[in-house]
N, C-alpha and C. Protein backbone atom coordinates (compact mmCIF):
# COMPACT_ATOMS: atom_id res chain seq x y z
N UNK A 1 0.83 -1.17 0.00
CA UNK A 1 0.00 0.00 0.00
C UNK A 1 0.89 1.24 0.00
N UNK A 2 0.40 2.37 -0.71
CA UNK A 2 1.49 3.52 -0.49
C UNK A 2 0.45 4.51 0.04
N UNK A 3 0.97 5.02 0.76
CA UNK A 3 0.02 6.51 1.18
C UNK A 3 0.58 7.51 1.39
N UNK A 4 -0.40 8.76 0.84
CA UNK A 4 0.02 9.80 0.82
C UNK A 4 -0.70 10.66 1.69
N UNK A 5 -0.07 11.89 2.47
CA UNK A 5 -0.20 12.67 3.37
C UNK A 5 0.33 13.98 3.48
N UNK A 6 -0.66 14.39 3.60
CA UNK A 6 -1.31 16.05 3.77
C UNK A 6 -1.80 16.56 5.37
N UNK A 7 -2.22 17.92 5.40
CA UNK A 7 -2.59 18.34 6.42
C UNK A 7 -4.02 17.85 7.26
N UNK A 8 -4.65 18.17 6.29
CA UNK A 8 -6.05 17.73 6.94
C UNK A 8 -6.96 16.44 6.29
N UNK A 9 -6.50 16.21 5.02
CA UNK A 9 -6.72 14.97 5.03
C UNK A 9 -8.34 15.01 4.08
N UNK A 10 -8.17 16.33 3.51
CA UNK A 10 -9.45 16.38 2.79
C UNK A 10 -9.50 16.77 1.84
N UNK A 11 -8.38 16.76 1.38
CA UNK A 11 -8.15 17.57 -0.25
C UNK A 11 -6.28 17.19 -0.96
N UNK A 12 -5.79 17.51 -0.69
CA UNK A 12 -4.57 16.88 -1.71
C UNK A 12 -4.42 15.49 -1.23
N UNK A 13 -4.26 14.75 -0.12
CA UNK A 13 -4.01 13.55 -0.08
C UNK A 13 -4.84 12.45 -0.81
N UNK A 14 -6.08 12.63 -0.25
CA UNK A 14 -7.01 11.91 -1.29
C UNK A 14 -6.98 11.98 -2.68
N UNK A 15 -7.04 13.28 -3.15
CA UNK A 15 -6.38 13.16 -4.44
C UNK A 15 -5.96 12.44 -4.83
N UNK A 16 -4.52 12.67 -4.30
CA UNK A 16 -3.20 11.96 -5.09
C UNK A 16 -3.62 10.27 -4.77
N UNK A 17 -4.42 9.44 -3.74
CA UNK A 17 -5.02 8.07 -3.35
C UNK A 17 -5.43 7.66 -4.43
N UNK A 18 -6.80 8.37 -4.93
CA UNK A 18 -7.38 7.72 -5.82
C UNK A 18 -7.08 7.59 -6.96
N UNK A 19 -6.32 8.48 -7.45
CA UNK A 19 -5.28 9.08 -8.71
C UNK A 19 -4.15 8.22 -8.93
N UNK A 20 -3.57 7.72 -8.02
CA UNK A 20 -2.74 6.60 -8.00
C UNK A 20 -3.27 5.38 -8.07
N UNK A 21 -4.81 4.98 -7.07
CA UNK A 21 -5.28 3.40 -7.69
C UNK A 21 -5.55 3.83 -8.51
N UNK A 22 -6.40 4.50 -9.00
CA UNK A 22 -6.59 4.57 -10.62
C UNK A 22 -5.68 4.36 -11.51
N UNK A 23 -4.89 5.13 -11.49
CA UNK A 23 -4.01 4.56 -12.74
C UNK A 23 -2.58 3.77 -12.33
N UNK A 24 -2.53 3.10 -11.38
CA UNK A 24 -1.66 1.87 -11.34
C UNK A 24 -2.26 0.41 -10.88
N UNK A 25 -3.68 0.88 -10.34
CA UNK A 25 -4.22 -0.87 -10.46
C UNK A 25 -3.54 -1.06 -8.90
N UNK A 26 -3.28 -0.41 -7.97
CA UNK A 26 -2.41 -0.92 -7.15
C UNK A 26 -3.40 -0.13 -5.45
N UNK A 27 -3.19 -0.42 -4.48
CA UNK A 27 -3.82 0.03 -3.25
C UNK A 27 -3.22 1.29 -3.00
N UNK A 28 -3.86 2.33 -2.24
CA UNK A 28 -3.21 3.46 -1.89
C UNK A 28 -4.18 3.89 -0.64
N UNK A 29 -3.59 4.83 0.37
CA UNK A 29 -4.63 5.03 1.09
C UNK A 29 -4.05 6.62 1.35
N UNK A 30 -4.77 7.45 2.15
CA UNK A 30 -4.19 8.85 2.60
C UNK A 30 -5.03 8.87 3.93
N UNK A 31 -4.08 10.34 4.18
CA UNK A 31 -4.21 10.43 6.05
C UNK A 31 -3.37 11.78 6.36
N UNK A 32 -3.72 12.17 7.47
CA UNK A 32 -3.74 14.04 7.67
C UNK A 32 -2.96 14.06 8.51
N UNK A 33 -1.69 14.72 8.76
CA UNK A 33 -0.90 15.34 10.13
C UNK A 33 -1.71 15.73 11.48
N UNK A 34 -3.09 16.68 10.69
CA UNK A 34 -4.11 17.07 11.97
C UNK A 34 -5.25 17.21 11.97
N UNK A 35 -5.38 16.03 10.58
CA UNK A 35 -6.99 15.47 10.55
C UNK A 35 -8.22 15.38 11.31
N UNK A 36 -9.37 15.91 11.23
CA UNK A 36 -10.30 15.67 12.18
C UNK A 36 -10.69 14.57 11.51
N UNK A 37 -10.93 13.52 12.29
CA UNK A 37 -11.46 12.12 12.06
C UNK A 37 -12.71 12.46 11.02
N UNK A 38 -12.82 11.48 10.01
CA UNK A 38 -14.37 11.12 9.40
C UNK A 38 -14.78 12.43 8.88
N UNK A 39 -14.16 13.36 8.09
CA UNK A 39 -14.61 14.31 7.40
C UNK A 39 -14.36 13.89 6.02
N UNK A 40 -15.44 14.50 5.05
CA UNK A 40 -15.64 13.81 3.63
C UNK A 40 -14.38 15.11 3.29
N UNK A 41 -13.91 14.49 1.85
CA UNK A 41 -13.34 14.85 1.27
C UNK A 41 -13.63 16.66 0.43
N UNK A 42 -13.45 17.78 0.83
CA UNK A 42 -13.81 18.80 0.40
C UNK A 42 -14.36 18.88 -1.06
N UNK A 43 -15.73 19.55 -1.25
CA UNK A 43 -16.42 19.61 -2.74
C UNK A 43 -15.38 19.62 -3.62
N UNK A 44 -14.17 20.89 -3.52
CA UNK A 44 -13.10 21.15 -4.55
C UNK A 44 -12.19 20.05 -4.90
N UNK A 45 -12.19 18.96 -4.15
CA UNK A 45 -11.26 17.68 -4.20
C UNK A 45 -12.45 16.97 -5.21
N UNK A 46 -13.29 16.74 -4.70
CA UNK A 46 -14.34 15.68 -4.89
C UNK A 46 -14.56 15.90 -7.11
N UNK A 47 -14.84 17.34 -7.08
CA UNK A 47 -14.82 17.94 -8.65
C UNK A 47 -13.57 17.62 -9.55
N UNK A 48 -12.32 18.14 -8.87
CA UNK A 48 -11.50 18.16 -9.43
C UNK A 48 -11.12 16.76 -9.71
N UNK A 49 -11.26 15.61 -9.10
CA UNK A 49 -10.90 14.38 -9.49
C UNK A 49 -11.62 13.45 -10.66
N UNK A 50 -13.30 14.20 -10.25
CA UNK A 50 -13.95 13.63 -11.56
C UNK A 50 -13.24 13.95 -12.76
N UNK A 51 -12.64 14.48 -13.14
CA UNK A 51 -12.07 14.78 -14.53
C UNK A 51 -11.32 14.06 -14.72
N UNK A 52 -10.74 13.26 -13.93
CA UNK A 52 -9.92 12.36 -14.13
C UNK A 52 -10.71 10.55 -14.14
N UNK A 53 -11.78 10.68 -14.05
CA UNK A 53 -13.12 9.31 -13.67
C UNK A 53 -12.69 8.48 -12.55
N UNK A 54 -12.40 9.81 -11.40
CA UNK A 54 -12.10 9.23 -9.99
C UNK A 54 -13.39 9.76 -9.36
N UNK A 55 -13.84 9.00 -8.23
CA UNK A 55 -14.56 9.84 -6.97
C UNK A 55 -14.27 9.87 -5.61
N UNK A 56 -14.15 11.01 -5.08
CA UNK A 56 -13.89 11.22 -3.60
C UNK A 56 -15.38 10.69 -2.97
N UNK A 57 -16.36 10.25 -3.29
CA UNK A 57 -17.91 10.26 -2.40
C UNK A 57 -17.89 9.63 -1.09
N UNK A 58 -17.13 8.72 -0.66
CA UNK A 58 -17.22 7.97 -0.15
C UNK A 58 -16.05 8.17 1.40
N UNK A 59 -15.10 9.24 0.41
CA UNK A 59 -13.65 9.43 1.65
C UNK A 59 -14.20 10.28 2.96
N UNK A 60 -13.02 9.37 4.33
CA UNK A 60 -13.49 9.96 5.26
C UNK A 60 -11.78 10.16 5.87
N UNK A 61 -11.88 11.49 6.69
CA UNK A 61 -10.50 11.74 6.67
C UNK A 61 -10.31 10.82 7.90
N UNK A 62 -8.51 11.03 7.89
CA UNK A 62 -8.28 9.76 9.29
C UNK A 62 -6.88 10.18 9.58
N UNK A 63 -6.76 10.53 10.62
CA UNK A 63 -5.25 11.19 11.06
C UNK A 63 -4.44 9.73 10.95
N UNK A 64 -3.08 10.80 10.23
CA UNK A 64 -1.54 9.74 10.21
C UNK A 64 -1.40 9.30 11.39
N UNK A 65 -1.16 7.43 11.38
CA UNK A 65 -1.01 7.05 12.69
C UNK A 65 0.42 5.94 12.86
N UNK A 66 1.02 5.47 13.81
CA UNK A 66 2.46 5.04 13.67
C UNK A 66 1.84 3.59 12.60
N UNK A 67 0.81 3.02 12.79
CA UNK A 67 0.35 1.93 11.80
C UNK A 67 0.14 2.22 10.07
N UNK A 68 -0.66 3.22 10.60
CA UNK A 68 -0.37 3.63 8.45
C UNK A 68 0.99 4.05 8.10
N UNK A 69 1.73 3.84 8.87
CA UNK A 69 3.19 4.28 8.31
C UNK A 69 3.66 3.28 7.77
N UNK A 70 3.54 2.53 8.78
CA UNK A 70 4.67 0.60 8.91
C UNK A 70 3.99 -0.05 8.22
N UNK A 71 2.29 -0.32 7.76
CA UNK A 71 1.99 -0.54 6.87
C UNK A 71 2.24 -0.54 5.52
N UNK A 72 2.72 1.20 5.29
CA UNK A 72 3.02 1.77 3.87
C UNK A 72 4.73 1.07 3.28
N UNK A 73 4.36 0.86 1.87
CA UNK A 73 5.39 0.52 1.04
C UNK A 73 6.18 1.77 0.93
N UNK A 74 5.65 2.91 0.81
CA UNK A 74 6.09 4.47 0.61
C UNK A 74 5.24 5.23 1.31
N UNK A 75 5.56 6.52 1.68
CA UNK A 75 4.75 7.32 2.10
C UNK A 75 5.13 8.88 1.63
N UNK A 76 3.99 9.22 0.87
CA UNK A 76 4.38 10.66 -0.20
C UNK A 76 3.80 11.60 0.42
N UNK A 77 4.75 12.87 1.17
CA UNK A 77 4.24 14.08 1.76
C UNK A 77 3.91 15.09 0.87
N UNK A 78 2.90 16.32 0.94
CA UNK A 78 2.57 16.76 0.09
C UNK A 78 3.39 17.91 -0.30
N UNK A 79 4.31 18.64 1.44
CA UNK A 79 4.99 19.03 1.33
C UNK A 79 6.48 18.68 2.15
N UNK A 80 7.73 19.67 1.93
CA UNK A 80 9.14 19.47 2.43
C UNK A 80 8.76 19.33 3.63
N UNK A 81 7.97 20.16 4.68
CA UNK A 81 7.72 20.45 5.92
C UNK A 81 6.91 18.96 6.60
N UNK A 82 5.79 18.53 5.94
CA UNK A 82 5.30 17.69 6.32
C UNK A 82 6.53 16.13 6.15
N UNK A 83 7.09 16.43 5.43
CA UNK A 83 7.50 15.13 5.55
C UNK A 83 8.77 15.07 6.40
N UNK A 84 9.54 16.47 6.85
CA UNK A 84 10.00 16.42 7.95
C UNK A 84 9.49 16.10 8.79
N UNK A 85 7.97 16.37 9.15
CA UNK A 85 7.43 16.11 10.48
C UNK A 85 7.01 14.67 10.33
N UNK A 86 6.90 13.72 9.36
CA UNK A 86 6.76 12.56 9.44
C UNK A 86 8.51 12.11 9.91
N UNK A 87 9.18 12.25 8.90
CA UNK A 87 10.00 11.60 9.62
C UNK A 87 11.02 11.86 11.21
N UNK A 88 10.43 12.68 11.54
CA UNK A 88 10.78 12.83 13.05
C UNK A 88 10.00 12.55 13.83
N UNK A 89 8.51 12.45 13.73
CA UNK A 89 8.25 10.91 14.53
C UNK A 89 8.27 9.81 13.96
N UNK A 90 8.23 9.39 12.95
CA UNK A 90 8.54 7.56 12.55
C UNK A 90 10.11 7.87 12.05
N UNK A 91 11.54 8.07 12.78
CA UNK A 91 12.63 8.12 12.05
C UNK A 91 13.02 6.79 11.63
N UNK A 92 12.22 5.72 12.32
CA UNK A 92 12.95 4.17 11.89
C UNK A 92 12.20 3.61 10.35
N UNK A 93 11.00 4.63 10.07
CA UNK A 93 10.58 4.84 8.48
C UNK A 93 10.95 5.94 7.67
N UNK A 94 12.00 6.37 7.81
CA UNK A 94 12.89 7.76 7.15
C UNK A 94 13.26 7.51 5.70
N UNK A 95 13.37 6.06 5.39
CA UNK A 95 13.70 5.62 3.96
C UNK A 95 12.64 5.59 3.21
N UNK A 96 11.59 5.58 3.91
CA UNK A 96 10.32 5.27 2.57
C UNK A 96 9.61 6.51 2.92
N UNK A 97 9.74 7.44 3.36
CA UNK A 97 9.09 8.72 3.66
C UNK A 97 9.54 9.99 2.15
N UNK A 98 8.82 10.07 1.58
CA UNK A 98 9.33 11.04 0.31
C UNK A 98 8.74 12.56 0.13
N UNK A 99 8.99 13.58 -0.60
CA UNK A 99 7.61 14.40 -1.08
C UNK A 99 6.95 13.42 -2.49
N UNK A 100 5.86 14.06 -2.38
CA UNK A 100 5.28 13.97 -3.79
C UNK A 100 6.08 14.64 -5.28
N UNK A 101 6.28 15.40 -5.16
CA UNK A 101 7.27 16.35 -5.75
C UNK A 101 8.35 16.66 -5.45
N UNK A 102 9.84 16.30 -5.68
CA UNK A 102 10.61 16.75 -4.78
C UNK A 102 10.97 18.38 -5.44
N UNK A 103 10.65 18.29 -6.80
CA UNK A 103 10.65 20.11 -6.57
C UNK A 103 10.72 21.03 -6.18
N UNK A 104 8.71 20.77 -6.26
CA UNK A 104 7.89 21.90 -5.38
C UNK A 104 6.70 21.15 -4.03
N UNK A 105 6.75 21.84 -3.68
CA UNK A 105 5.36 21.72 -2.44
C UNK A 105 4.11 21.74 -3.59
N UNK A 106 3.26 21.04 -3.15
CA UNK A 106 2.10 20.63 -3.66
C UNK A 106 1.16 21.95 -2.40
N UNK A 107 0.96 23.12 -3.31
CA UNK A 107 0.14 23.51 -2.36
C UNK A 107 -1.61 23.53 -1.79
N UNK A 108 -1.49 23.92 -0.70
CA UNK A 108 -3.61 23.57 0.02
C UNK A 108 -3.77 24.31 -0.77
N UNK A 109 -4.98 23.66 -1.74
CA UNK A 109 -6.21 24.65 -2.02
C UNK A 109 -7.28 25.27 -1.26
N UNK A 110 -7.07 24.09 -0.49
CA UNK A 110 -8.32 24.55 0.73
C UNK A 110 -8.98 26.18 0.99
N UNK A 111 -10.01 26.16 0.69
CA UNK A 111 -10.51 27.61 0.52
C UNK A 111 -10.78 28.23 -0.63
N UNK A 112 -10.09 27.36 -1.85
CA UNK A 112 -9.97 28.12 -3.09
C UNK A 112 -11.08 27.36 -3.90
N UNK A 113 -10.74 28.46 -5.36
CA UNK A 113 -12.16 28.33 -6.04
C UNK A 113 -11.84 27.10 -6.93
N UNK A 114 -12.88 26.48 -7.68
CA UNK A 114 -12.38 25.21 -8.63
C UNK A 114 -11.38 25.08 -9.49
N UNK A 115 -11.01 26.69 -9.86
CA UNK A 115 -10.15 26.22 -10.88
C UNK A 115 -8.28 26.34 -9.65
N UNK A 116 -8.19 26.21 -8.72
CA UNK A 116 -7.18 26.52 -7.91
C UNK A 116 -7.10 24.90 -7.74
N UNK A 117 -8.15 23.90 -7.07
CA UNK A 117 -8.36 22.29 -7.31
C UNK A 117 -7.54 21.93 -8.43
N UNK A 118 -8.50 22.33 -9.48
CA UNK A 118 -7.99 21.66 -10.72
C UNK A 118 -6.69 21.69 -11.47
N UNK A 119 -6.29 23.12 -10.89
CA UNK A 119 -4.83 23.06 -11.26
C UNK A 119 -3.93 22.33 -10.09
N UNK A 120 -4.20 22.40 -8.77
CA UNK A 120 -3.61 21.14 -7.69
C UNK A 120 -3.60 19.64 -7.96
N UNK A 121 -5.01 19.34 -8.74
CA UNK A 121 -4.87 18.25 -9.36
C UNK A 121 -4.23 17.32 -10.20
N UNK A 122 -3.99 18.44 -11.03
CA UNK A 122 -3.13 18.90 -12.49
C UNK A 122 -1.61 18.21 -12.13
N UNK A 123 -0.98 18.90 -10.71
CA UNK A 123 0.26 18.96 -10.27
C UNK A 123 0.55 17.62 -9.50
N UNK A 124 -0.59 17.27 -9.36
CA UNK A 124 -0.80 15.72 -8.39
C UNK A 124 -0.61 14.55 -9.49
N UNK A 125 -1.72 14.93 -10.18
CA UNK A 125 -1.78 13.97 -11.57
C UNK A 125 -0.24 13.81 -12.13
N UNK A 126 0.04 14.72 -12.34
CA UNK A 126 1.58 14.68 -13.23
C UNK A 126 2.55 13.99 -12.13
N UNK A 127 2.61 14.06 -10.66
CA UNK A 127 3.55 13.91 -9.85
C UNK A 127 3.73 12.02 -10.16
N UNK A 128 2.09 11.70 -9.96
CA UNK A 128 1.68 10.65 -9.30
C UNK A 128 2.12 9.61 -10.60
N UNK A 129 1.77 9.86 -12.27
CA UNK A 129 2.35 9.55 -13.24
C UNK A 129 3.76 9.19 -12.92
N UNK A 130 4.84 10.01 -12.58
CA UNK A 130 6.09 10.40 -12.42
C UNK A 130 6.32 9.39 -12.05
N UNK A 131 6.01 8.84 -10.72
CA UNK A 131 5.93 8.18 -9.52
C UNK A 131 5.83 6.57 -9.76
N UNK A 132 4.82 6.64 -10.51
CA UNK A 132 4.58 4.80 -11.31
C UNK A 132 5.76 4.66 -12.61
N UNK A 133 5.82 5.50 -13.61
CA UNK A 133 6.91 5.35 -13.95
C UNK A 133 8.07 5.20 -13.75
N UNK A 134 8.65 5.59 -12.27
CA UNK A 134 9.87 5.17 -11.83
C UNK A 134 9.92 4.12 -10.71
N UNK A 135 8.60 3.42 -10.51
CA UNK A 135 8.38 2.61 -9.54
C UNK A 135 8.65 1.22 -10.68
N UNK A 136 8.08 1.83 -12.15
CA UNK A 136 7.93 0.16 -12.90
C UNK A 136 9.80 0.16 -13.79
N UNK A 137 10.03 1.33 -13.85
CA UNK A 137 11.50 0.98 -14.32
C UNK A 137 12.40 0.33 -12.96
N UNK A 138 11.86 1.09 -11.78
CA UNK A 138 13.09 0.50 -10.94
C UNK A 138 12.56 -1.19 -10.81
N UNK A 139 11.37 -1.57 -11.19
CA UNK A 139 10.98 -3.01 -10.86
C UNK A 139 11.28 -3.62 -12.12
N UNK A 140 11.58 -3.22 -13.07
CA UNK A 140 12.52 -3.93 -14.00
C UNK A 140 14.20 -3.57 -14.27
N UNK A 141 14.42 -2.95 -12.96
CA UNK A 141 16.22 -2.86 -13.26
C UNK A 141 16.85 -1.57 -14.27
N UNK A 142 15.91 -0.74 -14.90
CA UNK A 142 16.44 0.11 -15.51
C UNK A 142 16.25 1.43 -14.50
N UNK A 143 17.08 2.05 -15.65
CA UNK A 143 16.81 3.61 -14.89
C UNK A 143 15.68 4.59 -15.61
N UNK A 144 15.87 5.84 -15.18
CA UNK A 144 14.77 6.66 -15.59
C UNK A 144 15.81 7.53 -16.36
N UNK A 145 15.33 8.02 -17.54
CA UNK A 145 15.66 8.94 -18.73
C UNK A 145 15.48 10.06 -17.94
């Protein structure tokens, strides 16, 4: 399972979840630094993913816990900051702790209007692509161009 993690657990993490089973066929889950338990996934998440023939309907948020860590094959922060703060409490999972981007920060839309989603999406989508492509070269021994 790989999961990815964000602040609250209602808008970029899920995202990038369903965006990843979707297009790798593979499990993913997400989870919030300071999640309030069991909150649906924000309208602007929920829109912006349909375009991609994903749905948020069903997501309920769920704070990062030392088990969804040790569980995870990887774990993709959304930003530099967050994934410092993951790996200083799980430091004995410091190797599989990444950003999504090592770029840029994937920033909250939270608050913003649809087209601010859709371009977060946009940046998720492309990351999350990135991400399976260098997951299936390194599982066949090559490198990445």
């Amino acid at each position: 399972m790989i999961l990815f993690v964000c602040s609250g657990n209602t808008c970029r993490s899920p995202m990038a979840a369903v965006l990843y089973a979707k297009l790798s066929g593979l499990e993913a889950d997400s989870a919030g630094l300071y999640a309030a338990a069991a909150s649906p996934a924000s309208s602007g998440a929920r829109s912006a993913v349909r375009n991609y023939g994903c749905t948020l309907e069903g997501h309920r948020s769920q704070t990062l816990t030392p088990g969804l860590v040790a569980k995870a094959q990887a774990v993709y922060c959304m930003t530099a900051s967050q994934k410092a703060e993951v790996v200083s409490l799980w430091p004995e999972h410091s190797a599989k702790v990444r950003t999504l981007n090592e770029k840029r920060d994937v920033r909250d839309p939270f608050g913003g209007d649809d087209a601010e989603y859709r371009s977060v999406a946009e940046q998720i989508y492309v990351s999350v692509v990135d991400i399976i492509k260098t997951d299936k070269l390194k599982s066949r021994g090559g490198t990445k161009r």
